[in-house]
Protein backbone atom coordinates (compact mmCIF):
# COMPACT_ATOMS: atom_id res chain seq x y z
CA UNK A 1 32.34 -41.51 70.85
CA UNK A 2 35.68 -40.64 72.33
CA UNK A 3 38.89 -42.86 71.46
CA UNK A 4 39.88 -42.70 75.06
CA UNK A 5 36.58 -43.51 76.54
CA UNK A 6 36.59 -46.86 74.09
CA UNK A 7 40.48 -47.46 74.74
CA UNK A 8 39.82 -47.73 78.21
CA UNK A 9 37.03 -49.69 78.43
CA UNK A 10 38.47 -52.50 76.23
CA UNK A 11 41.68 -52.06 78.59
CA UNK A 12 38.68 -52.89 81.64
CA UNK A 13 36.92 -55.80 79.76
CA UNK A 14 40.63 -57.04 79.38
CA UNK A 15 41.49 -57.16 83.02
CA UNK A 16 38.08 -58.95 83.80
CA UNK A 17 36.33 -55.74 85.20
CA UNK A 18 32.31 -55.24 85.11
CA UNK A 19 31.81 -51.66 83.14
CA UNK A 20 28.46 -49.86 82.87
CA UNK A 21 28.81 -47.36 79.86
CA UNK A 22 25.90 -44.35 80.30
CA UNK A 23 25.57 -42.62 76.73
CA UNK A 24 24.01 -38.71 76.15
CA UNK A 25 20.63 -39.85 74.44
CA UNK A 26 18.88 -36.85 73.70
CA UNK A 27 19.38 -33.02 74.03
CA UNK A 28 16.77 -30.25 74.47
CA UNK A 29 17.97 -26.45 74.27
CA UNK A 30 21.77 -25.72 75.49
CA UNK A 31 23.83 -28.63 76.60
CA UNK A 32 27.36 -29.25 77.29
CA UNK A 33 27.62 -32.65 75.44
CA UNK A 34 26.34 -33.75 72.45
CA UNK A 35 23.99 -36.99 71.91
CA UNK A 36 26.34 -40.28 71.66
CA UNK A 37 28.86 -38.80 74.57
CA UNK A 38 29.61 -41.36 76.83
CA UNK A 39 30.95 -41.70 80.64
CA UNK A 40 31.92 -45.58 81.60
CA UNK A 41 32.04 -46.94 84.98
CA UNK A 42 33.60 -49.88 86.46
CA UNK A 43 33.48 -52.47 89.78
CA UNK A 44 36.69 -50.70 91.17
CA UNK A 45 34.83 -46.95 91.38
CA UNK A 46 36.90 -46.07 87.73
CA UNK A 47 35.64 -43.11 85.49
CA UNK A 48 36.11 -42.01 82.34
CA UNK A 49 34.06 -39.68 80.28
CA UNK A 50 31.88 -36.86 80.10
CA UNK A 51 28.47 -37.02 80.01
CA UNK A 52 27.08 -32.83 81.24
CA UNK A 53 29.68 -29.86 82.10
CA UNK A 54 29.89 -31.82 85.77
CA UNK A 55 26.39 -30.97 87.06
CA UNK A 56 24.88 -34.84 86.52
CA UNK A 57 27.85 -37.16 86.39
CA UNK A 58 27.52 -37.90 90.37
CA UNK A 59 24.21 -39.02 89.55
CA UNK A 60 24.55 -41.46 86.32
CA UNK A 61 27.70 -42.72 88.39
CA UNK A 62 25.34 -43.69 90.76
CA UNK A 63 22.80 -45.39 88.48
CA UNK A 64 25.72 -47.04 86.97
CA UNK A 65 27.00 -48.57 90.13
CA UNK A 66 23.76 -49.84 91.19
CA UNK A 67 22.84 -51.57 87.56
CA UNK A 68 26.97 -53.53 87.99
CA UNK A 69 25.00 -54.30 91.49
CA UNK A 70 22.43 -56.06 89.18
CA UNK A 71 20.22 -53.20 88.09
CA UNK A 72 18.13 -52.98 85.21
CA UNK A 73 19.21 -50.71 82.48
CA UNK A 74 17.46 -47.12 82.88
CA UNK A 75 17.05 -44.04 80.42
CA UNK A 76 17.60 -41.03 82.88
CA UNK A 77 16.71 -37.42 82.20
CA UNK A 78 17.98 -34.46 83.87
CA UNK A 79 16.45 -30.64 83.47
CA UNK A 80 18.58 -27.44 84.74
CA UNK A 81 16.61 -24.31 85.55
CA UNK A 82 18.00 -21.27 83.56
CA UNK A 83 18.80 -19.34 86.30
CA UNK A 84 20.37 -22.25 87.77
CA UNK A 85 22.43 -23.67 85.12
CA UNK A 86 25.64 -21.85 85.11
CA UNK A 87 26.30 -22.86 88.75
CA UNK A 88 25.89 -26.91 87.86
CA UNK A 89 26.84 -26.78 84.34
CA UNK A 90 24.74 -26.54 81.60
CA UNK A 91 25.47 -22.99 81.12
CA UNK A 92 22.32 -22.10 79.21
CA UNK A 93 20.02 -24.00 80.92
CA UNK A 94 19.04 -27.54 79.27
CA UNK A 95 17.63 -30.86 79.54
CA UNK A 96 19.48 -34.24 78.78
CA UNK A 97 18.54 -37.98 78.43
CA UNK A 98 20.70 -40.78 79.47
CA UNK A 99 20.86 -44.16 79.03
CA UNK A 100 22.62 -46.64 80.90
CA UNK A 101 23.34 -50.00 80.60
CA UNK A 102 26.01 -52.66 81.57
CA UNK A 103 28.72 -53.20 78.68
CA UNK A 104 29.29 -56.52 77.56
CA UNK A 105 31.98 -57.43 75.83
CA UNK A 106 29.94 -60.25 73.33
CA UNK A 107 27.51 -58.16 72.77
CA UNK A 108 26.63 -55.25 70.19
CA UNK A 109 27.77 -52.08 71.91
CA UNK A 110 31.34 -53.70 72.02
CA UNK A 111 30.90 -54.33 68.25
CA UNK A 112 30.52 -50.76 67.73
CA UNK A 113 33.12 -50.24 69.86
CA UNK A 114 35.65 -52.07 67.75
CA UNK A 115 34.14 -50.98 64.64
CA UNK A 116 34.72 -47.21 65.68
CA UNK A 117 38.15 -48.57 66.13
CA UNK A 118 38.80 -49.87 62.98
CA UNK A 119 37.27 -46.44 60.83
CA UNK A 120 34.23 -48.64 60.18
CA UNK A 121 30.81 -47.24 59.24
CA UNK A 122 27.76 -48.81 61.28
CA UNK A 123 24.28 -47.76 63.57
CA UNK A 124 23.18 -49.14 66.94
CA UNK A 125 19.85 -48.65 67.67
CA UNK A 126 18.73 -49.76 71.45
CA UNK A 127 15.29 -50.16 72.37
CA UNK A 128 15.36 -47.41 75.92
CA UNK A 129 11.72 -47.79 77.12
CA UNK A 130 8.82 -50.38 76.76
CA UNK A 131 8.77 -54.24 76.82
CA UNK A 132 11.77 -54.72 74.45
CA UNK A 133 14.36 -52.31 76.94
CA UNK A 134 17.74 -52.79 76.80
CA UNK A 135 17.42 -55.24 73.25
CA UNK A 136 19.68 -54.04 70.26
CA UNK A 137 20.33 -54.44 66.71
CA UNK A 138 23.00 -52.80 64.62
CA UNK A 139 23.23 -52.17 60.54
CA UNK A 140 26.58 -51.75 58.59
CA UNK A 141 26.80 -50.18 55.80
CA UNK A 142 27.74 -53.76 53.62
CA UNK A 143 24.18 -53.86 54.55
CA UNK A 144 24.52 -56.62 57.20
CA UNK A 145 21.98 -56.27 59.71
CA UNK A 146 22.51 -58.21 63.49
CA UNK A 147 20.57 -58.66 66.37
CA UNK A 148 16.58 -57.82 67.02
CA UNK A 149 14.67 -55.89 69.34
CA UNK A 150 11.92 -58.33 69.44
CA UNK A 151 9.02 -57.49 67.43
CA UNK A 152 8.75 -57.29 63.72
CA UNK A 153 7.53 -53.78 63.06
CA UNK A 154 10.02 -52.35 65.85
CA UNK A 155 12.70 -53.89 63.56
CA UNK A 156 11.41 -52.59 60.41
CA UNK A 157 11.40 -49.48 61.69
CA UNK A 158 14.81 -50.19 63.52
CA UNK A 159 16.52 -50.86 59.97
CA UNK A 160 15.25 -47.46 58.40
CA UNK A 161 16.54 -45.26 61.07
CA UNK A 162 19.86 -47.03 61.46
CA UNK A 163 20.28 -47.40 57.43
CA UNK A 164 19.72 -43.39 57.29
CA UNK A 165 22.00 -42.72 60.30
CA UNK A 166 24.94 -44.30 58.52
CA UNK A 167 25.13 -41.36 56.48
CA UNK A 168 23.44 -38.94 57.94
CA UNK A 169 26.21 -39.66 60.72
CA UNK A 170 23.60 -38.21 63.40
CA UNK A 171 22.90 -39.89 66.91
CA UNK A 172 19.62 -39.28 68.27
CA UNK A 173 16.74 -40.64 70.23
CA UNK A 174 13.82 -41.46 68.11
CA UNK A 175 10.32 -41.71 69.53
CA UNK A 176 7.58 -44.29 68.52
CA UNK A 177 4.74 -43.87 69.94
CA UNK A 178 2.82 -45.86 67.74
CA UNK A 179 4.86 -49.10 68.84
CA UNK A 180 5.15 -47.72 72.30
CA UNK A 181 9.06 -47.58 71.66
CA UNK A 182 11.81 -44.75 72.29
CA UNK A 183 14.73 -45.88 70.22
CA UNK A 184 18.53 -44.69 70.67
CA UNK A 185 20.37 -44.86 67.32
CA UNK A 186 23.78 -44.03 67.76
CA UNK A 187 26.42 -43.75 64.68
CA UNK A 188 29.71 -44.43 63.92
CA UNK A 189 31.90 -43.64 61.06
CA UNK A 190 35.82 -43.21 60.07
CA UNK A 191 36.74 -39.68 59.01
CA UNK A 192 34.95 -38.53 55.76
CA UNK A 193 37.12 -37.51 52.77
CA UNK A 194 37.69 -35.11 50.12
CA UNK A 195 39.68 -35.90 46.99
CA UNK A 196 40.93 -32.69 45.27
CA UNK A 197 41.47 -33.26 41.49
CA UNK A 198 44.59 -30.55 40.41
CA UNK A 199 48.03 -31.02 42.05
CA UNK A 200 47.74 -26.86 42.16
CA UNK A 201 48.56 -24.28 44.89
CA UNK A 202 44.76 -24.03 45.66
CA UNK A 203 45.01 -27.57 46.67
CA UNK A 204 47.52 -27.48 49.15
CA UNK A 205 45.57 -24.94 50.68
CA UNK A 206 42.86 -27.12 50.90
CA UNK A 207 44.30 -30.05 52.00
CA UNK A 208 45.12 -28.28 54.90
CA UNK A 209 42.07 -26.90 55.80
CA UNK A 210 40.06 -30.13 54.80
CA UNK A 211 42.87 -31.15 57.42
CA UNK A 212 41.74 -28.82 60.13
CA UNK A 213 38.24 -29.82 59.85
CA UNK A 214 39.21 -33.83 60.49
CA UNK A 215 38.83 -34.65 56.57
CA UNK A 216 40.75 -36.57 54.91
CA UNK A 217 42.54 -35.05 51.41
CA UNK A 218 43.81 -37.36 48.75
CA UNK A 219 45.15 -35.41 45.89
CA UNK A 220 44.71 -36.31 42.39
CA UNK A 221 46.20 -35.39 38.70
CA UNK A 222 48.10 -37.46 36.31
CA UNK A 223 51.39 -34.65 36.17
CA UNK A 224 53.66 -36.84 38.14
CA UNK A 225 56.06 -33.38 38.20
CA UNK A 226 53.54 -31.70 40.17
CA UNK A 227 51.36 -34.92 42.32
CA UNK A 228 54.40 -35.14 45.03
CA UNK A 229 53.95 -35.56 48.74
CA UNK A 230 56.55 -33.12 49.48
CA UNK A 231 54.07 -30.33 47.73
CA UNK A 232 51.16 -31.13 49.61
CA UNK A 233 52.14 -32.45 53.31
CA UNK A 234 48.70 -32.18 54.63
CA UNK A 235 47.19 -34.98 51.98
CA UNK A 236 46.82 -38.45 53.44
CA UNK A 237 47.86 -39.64 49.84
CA UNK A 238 48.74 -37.71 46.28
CA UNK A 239 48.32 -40.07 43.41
CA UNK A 240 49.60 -39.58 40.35
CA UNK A 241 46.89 -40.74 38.09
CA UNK A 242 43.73 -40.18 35.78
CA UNK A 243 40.71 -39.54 37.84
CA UNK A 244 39.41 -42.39 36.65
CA UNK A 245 42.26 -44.85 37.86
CA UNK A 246 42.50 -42.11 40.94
CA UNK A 247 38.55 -43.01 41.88
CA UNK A 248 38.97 -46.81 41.35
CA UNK A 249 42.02 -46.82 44.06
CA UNK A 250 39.60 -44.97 46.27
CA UNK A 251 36.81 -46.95 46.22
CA UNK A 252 34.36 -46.96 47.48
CA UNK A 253 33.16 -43.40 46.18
CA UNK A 254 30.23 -43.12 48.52
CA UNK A 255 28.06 -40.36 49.92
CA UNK A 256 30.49 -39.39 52.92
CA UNK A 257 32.99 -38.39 49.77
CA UNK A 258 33.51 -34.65 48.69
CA UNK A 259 35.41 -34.32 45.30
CA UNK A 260 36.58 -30.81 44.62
CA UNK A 261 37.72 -30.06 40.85
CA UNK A 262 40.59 -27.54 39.86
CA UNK A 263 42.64 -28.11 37.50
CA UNK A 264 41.08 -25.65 34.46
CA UNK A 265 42.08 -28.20 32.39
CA UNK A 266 39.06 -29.45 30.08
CA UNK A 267 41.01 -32.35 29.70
CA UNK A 268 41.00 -33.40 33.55
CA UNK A 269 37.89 -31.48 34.50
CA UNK A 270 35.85 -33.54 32.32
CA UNK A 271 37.30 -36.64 32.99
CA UNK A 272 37.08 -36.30 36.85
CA UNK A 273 33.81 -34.87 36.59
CA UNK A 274 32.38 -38.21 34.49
CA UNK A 275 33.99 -39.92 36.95
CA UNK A 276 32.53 -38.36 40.14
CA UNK A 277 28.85 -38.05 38.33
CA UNK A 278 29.02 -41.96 38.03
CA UNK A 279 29.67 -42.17 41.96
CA UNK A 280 27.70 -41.80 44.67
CA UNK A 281 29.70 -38.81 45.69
CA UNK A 282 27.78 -36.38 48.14
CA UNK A 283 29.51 -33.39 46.75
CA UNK A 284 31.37 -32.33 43.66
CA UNK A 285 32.36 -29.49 42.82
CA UNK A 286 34.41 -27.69 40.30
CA UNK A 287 36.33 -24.52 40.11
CA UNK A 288 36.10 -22.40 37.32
CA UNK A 289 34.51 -18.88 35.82
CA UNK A 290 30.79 -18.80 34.99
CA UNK A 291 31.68 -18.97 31.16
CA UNK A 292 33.91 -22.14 31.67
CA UNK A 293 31.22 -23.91 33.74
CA UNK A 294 28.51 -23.10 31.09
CA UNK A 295 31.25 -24.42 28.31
CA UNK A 296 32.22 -27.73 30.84
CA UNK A 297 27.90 -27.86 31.49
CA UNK A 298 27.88 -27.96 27.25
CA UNK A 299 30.77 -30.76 26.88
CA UNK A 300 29.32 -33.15 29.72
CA UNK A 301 25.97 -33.43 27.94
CA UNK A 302 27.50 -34.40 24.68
CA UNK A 303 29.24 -36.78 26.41
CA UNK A 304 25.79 -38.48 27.80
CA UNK A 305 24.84 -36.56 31.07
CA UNK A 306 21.20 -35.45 31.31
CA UNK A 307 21.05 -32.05 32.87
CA UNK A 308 19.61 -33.35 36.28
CA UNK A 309 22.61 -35.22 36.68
CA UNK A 310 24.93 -31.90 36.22
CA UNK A 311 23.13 -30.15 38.79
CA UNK A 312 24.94 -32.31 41.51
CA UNK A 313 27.74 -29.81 40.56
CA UNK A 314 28.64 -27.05 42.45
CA UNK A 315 30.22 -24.49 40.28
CA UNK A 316 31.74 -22.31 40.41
CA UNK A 317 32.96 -24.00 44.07
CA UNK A 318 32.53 -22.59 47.48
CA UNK A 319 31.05 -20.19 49.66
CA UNK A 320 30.64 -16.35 48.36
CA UNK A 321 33.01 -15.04 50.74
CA UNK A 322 34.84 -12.58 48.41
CA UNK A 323 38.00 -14.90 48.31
CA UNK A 324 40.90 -13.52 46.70
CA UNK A 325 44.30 -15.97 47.66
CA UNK A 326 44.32 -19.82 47.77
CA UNK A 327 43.92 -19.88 51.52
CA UNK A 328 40.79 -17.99 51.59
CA UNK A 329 39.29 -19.81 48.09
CA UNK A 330 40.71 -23.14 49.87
CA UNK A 331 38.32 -21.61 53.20
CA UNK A 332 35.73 -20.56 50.75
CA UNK A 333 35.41 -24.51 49.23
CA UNK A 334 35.85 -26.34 52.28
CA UNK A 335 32.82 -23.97 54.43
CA UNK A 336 30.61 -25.02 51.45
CA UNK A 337 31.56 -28.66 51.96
CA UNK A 338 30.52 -28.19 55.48
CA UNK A 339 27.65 -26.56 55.00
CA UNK A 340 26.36 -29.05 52.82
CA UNK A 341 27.21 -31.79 55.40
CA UNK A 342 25.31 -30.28 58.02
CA UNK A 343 22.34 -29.19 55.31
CA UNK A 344 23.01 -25.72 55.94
CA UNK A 345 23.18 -22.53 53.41
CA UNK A 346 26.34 -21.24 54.91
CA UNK A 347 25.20 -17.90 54.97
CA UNK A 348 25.70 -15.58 58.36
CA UNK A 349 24.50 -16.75 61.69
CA UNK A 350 23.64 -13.86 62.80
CA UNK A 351 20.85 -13.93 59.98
CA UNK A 352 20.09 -17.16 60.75
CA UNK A 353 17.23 -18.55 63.22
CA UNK A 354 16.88 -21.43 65.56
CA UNK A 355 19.99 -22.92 67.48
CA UNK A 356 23.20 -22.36 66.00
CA UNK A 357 24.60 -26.54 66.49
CA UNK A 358 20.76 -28.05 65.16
CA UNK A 359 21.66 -31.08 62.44
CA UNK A 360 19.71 -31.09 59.84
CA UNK A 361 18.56 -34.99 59.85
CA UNK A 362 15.94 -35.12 57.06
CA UNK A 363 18.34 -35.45 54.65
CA UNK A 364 21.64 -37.63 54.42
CA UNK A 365 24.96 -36.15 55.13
CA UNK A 366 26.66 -35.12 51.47
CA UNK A 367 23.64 -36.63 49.94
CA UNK A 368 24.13 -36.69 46.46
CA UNK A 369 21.33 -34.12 44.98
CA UNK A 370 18.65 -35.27 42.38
């Protein structure tokens, strides 16, 4: 969901304006936007937002002016012939679902809206079709659920996708035929991080990149010489503390959290390590030869860990990409992190099959591994 699209609206709502929001509910082959993208309208012929490459926006624009004229809400869809998609703008040729509605600012799409605002974590899921259209009900991730969509089992089932799509982080449109439902769940969530145990030149490398990629670094290790800000410029924060005391200012440790390990320093490995294996941490992984992993692997279950529990460790860390300096190990570690967030292998794509931007949804996003 686009800052500016949300900025502006909540500048509309402020000025007393009507707004109709129309958000991309579903994608089939190539398609300029992806599912969540939204366009807003409002009673003085205002646009913002994106909702195709340009081919359908005269079209929702004119479903959204007719439903601030008092029209019902309607899920739209919108096909592009192959050979003519390049002309109108979905250049591979593609179909798209819409759904529009009128924005309300007491109601649970501004909610989301100010939660998106805030870096908050929390699903909408709108009932598009059927007798329950337009109804809405919306989980956070303290577990708080609002709203209904009218009917017991459509909430049941409402709570289990939105519960999953808080950390799976994926918007998508969710038939039921069963309950005679099509569902939109839509997600929000505040930047994920990655906390990089080892104030070393590897992890100013990494900070940057996890930078690039819109994560957030926080750098950790107890060597107040070395933890500075001025060493590592692209961390959000560098603490200067035990992993353990590190983790508990970072709380929550939760599934949306990568923690990379490299100090090669038993001392701080372990510790960190403990640490992270008694989050919820998606990822963790740890830097180090095959000898010193099989050494750390030996130490950690003497300590208490059962050998299922070490296997949530990558290590050695990253991607095989023949890395030799810190900014291509710091590319290496961060491409693994990725492709473990988007349940991918990370190997080529020209070996790979299927479309190249498919998410993975049947498992969470950083989901810790059993």
């Amino acid at each position: 969901m686009s800052q500016i699209v949300r900025d502006t609206v909540a500048g509309w709502i402020r000025e007393g304006r009507n707004v109709v929001v129309a958000t991309v509910a579903d994608t089939k082959r190539s398609a300029p936007q992806p599912v969540g993208t939204k366009i807003a309208i409002d009673d003085r012929g205002h646009v913002i937002g994106a909702v195709s490459g340009g081919c359908v926006e005269g079209a929702v624009i004119e479903v959204g002016e007719a439903i601030l004229g008092g029209g019902e809400p309607r899920l739209l869809h919108y096909g592009i012939a192959a050979e003519e998609a390049w002309d109108v703008g979905l250049p591979c040729g593609g179909e798209i679902a819409v759904w529009v509605q009128r924005y309300e600012s007491d109601d649970l799409q501004a909610q989301l809206f100010e939660i998106a605002q805030q870096h908050g974590r929390a699903a909408l899921v709108t009932a598009v079709d059927g007798e329950q259209i337009g109804a809405r009900m919306m989980v956070r991730d303290d577990g708080e659920v609002r709203g209904t969509l009218g009917e017991q089992r459509l909430d049941e089932q409402a709570v289990a996708l939105a519960r999953h799509a808080l950390w799976s982080e994926v918007s998508e449109l969710v038939e039921l035929p069963e309950l005679n439902a099509q569902l939109l769940v839509e997600a929000v969530a505040p930047p994920p991080r990655l906390i990089i145990v080892g104030a070393v030149d590897f992890a100013a490398q990494l900070a940057t990149a996890a930078k690039l990629a819109g994560w957030r670094a926080f750098v950790v290790d107890p060597r107040a010489r070395f933890a500075t800000a001025e060493r590592f410029p692209d961390a959000e924060q560098v603490i200067a503390a035990w992993p353990q005391e590190a983790f508990a200012q970072l709380e929550p440790i939760d599934p949306a959290t990568a923690i990379a390990v490299l100090t090669h320093d038993p001392k701080l490995d372990d510790a960190a390590l403990a640490a992270a294996l008694s989050s919820t941490a998606g990822y963790i992984g740890a830097m180090g030869s095959r000898r010193a992993q099989e050494r750390r692997r030996a130490r950690l279950q003497e300590a208490g860990f059962e050998p299922h529990a070490l296997d949530r460790i990558s290590a050695p860390i990253g991607l095989d990409l023949g890395a030799l300096n810190a900014g291509e190990t710091a590319l290496s570690i961060m491409g693994e992190i990725l492709a473990i967030k988007h349940g991918r292998t990370g190997g080529r794509l020209i070996h790979a099959r299927g479309r190249i931007h498919d998410v993975i949804t049947a498992r969470p996003r950083l989901a810790p591994r059993s």
